[in-house]
Protein backbone atom coordinates (compact mmCIF):
# COMPACT_ATOMS: atom_id res chain seq x y z
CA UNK A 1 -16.06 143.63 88.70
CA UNK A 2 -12.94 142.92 86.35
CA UNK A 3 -11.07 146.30 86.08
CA UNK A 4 -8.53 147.45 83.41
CA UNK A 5 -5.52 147.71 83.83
CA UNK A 6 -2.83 150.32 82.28
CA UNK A 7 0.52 152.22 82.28
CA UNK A 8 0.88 155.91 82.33
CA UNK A 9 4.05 156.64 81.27
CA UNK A 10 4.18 160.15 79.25
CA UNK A 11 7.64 161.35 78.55
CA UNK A 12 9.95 164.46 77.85
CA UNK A 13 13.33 163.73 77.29
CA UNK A 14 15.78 166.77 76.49
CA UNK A 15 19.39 166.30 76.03
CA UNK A 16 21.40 169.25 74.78
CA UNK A 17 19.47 170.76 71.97
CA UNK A 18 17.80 168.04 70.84
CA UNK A 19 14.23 167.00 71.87
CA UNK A 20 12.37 164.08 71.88
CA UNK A 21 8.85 163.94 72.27
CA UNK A 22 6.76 161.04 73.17
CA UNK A 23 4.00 159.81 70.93
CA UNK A 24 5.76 161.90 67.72
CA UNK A 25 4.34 160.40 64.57
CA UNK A 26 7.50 160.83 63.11
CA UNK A 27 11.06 159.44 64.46
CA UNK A 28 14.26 160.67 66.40
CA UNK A 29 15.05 163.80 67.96
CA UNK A 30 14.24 167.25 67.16
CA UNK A 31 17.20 169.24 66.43
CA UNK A 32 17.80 173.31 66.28
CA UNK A 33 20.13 176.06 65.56
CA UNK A 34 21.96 177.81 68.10
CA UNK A 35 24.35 180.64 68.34
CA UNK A 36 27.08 179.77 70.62
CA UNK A 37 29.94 182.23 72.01
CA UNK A 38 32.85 180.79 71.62
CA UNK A 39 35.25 183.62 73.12
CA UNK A 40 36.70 183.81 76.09
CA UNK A 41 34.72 186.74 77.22
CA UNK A 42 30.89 188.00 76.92
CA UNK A 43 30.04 189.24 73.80
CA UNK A 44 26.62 191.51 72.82
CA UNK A 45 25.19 190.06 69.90
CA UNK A 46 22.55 192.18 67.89
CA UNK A 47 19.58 190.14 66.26
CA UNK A 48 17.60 191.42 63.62
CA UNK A 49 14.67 189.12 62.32
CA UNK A 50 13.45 188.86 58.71
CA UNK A 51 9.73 188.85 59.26
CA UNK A 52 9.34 187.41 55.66
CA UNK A 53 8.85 184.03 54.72
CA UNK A 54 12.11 182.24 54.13
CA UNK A 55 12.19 178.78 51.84
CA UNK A 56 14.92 176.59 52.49
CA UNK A 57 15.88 176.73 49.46
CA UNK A 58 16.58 180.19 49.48
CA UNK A 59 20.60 180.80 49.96
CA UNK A 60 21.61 183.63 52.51
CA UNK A 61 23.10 185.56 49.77
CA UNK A 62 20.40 185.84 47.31
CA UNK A 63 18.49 186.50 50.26
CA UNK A 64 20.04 189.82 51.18
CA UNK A 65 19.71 190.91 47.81
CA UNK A 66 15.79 191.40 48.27
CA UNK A 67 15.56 192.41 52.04
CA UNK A 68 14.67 196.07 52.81
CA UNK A 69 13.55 198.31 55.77
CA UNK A 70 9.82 196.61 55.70
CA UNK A 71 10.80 193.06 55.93
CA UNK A 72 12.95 193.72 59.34
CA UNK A 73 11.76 193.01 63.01
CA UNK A 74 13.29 195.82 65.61
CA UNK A 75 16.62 194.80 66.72
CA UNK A 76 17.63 192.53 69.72
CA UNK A 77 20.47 192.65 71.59
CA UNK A 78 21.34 190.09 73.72
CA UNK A 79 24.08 189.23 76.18
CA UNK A 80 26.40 185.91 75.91
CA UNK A 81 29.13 185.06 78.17
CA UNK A 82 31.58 182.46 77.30
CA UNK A 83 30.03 179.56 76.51
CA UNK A 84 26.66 180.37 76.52
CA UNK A 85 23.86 179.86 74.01
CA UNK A 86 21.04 181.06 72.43
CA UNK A 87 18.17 179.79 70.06
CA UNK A 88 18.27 180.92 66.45
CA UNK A 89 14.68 179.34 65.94
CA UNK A 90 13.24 182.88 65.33
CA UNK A 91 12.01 185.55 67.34
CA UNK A 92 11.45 184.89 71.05
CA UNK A 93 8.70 185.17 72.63
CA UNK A 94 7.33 188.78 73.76
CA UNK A 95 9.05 189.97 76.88
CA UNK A 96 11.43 186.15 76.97
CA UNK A 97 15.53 186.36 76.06
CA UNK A 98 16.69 183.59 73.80
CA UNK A 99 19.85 183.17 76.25
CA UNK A 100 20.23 179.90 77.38
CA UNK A 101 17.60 178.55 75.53
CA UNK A 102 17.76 175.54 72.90
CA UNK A 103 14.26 175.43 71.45
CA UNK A 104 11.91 177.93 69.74
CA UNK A 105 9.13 179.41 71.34
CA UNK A 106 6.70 177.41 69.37
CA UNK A 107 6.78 173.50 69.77
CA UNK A 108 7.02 171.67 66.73
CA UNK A 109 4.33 170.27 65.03
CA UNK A 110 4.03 166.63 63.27
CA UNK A 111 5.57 167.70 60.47
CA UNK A 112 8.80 169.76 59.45
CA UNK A 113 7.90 173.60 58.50
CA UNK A 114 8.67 173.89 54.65
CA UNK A 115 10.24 177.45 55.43
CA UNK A 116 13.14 178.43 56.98
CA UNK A 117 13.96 181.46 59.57
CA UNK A 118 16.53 184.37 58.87
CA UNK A 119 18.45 186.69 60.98
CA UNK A 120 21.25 189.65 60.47
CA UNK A 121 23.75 189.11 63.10
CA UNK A 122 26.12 191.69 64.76
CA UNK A 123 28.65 191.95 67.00
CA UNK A 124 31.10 194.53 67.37
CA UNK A 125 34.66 193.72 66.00
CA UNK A 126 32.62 191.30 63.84
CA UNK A 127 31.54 191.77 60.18
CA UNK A 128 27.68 191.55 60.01
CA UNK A 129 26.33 187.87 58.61
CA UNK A 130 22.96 187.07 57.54
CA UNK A 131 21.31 183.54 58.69
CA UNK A 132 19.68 181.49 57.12
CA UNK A 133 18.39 178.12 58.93
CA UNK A 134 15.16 175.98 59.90
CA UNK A 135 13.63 176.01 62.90
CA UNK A 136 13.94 172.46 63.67
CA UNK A 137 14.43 169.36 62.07
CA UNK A 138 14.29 165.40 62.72
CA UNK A 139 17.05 163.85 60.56
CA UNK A 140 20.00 162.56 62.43
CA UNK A 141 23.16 164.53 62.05
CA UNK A 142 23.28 166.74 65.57
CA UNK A 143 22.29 170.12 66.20
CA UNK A 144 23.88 173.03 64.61
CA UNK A 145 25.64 176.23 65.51
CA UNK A 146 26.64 179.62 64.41
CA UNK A 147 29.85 180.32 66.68
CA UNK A 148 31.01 183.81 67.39
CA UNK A 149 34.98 182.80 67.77
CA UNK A 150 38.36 184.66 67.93
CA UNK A 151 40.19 184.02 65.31
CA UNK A 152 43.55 185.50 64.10
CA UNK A 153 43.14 188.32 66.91
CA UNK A 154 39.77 189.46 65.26
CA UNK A 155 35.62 188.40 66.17
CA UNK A 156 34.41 186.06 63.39
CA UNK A 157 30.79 184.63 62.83
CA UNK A 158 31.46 180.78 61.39
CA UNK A 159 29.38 178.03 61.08
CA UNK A 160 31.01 174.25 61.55
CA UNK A 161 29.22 172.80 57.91
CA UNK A 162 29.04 175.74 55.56
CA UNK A 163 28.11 173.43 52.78
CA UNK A 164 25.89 171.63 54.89
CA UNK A 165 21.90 170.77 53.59
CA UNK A 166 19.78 173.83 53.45
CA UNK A 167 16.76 171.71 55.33
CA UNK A 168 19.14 170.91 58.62
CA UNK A 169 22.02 173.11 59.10
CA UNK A 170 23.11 177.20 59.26
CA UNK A 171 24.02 178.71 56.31
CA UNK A 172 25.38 182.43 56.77
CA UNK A 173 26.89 185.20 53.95
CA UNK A 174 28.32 188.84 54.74
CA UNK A 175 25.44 191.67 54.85
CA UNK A 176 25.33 194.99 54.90
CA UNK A 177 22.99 196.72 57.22
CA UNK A 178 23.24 200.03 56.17
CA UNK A 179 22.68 198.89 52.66
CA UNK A 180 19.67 197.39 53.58
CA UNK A 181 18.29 200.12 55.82
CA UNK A 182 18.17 202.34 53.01
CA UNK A 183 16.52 201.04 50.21
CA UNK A 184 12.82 202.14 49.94
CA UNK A 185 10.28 200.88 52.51
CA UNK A 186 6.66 199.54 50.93
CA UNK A 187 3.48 200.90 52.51
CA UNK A 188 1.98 197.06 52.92
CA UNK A 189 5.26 195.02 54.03
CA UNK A 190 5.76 192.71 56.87
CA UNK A 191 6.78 195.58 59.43
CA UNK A 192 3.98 197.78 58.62
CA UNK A 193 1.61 194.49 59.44
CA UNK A 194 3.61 193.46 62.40
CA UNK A 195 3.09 197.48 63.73
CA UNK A 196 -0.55 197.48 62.55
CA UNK A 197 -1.38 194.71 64.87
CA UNK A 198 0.53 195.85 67.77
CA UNK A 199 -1.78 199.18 67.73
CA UNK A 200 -4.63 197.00 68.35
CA UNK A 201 -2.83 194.84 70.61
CA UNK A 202 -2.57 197.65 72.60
CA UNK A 203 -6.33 198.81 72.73
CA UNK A 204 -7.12 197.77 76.10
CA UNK A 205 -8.36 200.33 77.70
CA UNK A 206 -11.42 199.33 79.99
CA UNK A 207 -13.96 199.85 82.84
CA UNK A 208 -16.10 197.01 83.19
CA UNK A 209 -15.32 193.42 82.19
CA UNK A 210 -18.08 194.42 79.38
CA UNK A 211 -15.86 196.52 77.84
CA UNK A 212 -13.71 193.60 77.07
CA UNK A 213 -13.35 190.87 74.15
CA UNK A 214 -11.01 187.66 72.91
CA UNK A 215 -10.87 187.99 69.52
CA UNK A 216 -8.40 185.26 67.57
CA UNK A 217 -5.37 186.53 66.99
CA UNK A 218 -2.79 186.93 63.78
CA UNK A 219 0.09 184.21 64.32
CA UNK A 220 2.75 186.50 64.23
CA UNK A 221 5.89 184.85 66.00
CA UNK A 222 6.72 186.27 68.88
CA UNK A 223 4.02 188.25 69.82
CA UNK A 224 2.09 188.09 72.74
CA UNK A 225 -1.09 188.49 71.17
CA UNK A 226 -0.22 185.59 68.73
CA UNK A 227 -3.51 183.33 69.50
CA UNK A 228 -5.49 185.47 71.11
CA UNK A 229 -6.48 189.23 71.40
CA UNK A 230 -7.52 190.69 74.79
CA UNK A 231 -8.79 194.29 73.61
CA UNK A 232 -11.59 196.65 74.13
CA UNK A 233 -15.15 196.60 72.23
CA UNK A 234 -12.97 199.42 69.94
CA UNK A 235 -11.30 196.57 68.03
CA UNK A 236 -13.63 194.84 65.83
CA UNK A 237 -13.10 192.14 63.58
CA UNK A 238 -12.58 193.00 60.55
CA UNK A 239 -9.32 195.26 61.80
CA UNK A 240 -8.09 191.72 62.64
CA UNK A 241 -9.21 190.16 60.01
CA UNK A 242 -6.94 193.02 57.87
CA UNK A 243 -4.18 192.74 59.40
CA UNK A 244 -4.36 188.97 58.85
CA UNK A 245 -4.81 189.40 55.15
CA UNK A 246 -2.21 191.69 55.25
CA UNK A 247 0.34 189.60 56.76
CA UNK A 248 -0.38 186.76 54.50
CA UNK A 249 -0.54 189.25 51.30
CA UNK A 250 3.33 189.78 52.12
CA UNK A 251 4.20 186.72 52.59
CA UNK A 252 5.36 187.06 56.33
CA UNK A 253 6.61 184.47 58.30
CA UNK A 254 3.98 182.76 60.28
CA UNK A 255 4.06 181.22 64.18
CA UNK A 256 3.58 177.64 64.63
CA UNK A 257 1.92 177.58 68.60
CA UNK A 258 -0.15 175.55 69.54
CA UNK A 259 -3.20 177.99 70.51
CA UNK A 260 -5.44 176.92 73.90
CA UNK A 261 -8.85 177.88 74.21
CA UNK A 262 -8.95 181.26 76.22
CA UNK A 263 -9.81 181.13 79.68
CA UNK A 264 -12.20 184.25 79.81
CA UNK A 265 -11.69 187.81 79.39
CA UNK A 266 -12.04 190.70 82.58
CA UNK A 267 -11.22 194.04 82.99
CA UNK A 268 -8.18 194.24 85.41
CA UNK A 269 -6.92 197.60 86.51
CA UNK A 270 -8.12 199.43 84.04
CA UNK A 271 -6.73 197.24 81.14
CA UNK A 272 -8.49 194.34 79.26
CA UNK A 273 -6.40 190.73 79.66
CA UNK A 274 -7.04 187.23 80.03
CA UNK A 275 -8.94 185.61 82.86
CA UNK A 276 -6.04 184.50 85.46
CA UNK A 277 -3.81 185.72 83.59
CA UNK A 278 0.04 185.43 84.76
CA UNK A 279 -1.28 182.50 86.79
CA UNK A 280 0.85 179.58 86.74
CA UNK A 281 -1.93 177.07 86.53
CA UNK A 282 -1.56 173.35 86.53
CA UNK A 283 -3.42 171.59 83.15
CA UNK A 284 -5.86 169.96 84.50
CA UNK A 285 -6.41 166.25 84.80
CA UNK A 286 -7.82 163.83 81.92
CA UNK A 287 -11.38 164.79 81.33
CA UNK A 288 -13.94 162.58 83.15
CA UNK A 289 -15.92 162.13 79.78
CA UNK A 290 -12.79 159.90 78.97
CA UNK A 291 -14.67 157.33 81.42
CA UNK A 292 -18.21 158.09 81.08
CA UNK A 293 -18.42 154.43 78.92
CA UNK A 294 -17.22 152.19 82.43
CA UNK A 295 -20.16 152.26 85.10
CA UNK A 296 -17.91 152.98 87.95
CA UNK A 297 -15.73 155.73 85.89
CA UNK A 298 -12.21 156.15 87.30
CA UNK A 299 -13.08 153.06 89.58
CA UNK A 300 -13.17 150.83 86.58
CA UNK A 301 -9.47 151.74 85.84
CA UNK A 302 -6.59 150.04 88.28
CA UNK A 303 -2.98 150.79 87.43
CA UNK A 304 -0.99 147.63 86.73
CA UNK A 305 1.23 146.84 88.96
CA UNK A 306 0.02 149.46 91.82
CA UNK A 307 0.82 148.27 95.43
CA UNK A 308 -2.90 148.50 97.45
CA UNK A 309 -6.06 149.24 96.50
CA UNK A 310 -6.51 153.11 97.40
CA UNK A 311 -7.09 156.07 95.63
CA UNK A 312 -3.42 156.19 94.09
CA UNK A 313 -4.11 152.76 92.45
CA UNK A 314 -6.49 154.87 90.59
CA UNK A 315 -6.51 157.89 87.30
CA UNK A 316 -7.85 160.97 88.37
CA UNK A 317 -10.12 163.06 85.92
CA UNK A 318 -11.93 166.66 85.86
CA UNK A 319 -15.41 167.10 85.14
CA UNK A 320 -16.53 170.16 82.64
CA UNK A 321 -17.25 172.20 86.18
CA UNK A 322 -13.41 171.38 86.70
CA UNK A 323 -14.13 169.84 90.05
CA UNK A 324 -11.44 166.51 90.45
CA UNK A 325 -12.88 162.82 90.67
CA UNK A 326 -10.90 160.22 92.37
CA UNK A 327 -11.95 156.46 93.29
CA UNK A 328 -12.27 156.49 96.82
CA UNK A 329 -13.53 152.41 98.60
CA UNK A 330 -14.48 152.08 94.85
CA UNK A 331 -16.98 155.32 94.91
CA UNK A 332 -16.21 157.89 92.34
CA UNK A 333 -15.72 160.96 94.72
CA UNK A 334 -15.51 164.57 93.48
CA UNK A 335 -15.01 168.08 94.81
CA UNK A 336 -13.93 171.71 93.52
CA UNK A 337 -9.93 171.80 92.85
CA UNK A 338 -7.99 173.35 94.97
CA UNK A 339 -7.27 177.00 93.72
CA UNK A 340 -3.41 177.74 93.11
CA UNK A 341 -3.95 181.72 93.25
CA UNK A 342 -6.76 183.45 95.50
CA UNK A 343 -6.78 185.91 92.36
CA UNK A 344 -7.86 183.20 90.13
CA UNK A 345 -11.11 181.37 90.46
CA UNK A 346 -10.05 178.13 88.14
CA UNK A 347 -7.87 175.47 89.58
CA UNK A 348 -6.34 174.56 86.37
CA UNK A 349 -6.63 174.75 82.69
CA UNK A 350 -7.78 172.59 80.24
């Protein structure tokens, strides 16, 4: 039996801010914008999102002309000591901090998103700025920062290239909050979505695992219930599907994750969530359709170069039941996973 032979050799590679991911259709590194504390001391920095959609085009100034109380997330404060960072790739995730952290919370896709995100920034000692930037981009040229810095004995909010390509750096302009906070709210903006949805997100109220349902979700960045709803039979579709239309009606800013396939739904403690959910569970292994051409599956496979002729010389797949399939005195041999929480009866996820 002649056996093919391949490399495995899938790659993550993150340096600074910048990520590179392997098999990328398109070239270099992925770069994003960061706020970075420059001072010698820690510094609370107040966030507040603009839930609208932001073109790139679209300078911080004229921006702040058209924001009011319905196109705002709820402020954020977070904490930076001296030196530290924090992404300014939009709203983190539900219940994450952005300290410390380079990248969004969604991963980029193939292609650069045509819109930008924007942010009012405070400090105190500071005057307020508004921010304007993308996400991420690919063209060479660094990543970015917005630096809180002392600077003739007062807090400043500067960017290092203020004239610097709307499409790959930070552009920022002086705001006023108050200003802001009290022109008119609309009845059908961005906020009045956003809090719309998290009413139903929080309809999960249950006995019985029958009381429960996954319905898709609005991609609304940073919230938890971004791909998928866990909620109660109360919750029907077309409250979803409102709330959806709503959200694209005001032209809010949409999340870019990648959404899995739920796992299941149940009834835990008296609330509806996600099969295993807060399980840390593994991915599991290459699907053993991905063989089901060769005769002897896995056995068919040998990894170049691989000292000996056991099991390790050998992929390992998953079959639909999820048990694991190794090549074992070339006989494909399979058994259930091993389960990585007695609470959870998978042993990964696809």
């Amino acid at each position: 039996m002649r056996r093919r032979r391949f490399n495995l050799m899938p790659f993550v590679v993150l340096f600074g801010g910048a990520i590179a991911w392997a098999g990328d259709s398109l070239p270099g590194s992925v770069h994003t914008p960061f706020l970075f504390n420059r001072t010698g001391g820690p510094a609370d920095v107040r966030m507040t999102w603009v839930l609208r959609r932001v073109p790139c085009a679209t300078t911080p100034e004229a921006l702040a002309a058209t924001l009011g109380p319905s196109d705002l997330d709820d402020q954020l404060t977070v904490t930076l000591d001296s030196g530290e960072v924090a992404t300014l790739s939009g709203p983190p995730a539900a219940g994450t901090s952005p300290v410390g952290v380079c990248a969004g919370p969604d991963q980029p896709g193939n292609y650069p998103d045509p819109d930008c995100r924007a942010a009012i920034l405070q400090t105190a000692g500071a005057a307020p700025v508004l921010m304007v930037a993308p996400k991420y981009w690919r063209v060479d040229g660094g990543d970015d920062a917005l630096s809180l810095v002392s600077h003739a004995g007062a807090l400043v909010f500067q960017v290092a290239n203020p004239g610097g390509p709307g499409d790959r750096s930070i552009r920022i302009a002086p705001v006023d909050p108050a200003a802001i906070a009290a022109r008119p709210a609309t009845t059908d903006g961005c906020r009045q979505a956003r809090d719309a949805y998290r009413v139903l997100e929080q309809s999960t109220a249950c006995a019985s695992d029958s009381d429960c349902q996954a319905l898709p979700g609005v991609p609304i960045q940073g919230e938890a219930g971004s791909c998928t709803l866990f909620v109660n039979q109360a919750v029907t579709p077309a409250a979803v599907a409102a709330v959806k239309a709503q959200w694209a009606a005001g032209l809010c800013a949409t999340a870019e994750a990648g959404c899995r396939a739920p796992l299941g739904v149940v009834c835990r403690a008296g609330a509806c969530a996600e099969l295993c959910a807060g399980v840390a569970l593994p991915n599991c292994d290459t699907s053993c359709d991905a063989y089901a051409a060769d005769p002897n599956g896995v056995c068919s496979t040998y990894f170049f170069g691989c000292s000996g002729s056991g099991e390790v010389c050998h992929p390992v797949c998953a079959t639909a039941e999820l048990q694991r399939c190794v090549c074992r005195n070339d006989t494909v041999v399979c058994a259930p996973g091993a389960l990585v929480d007695p609470t959870c009866p998978l042993p990964c996820r696809r």
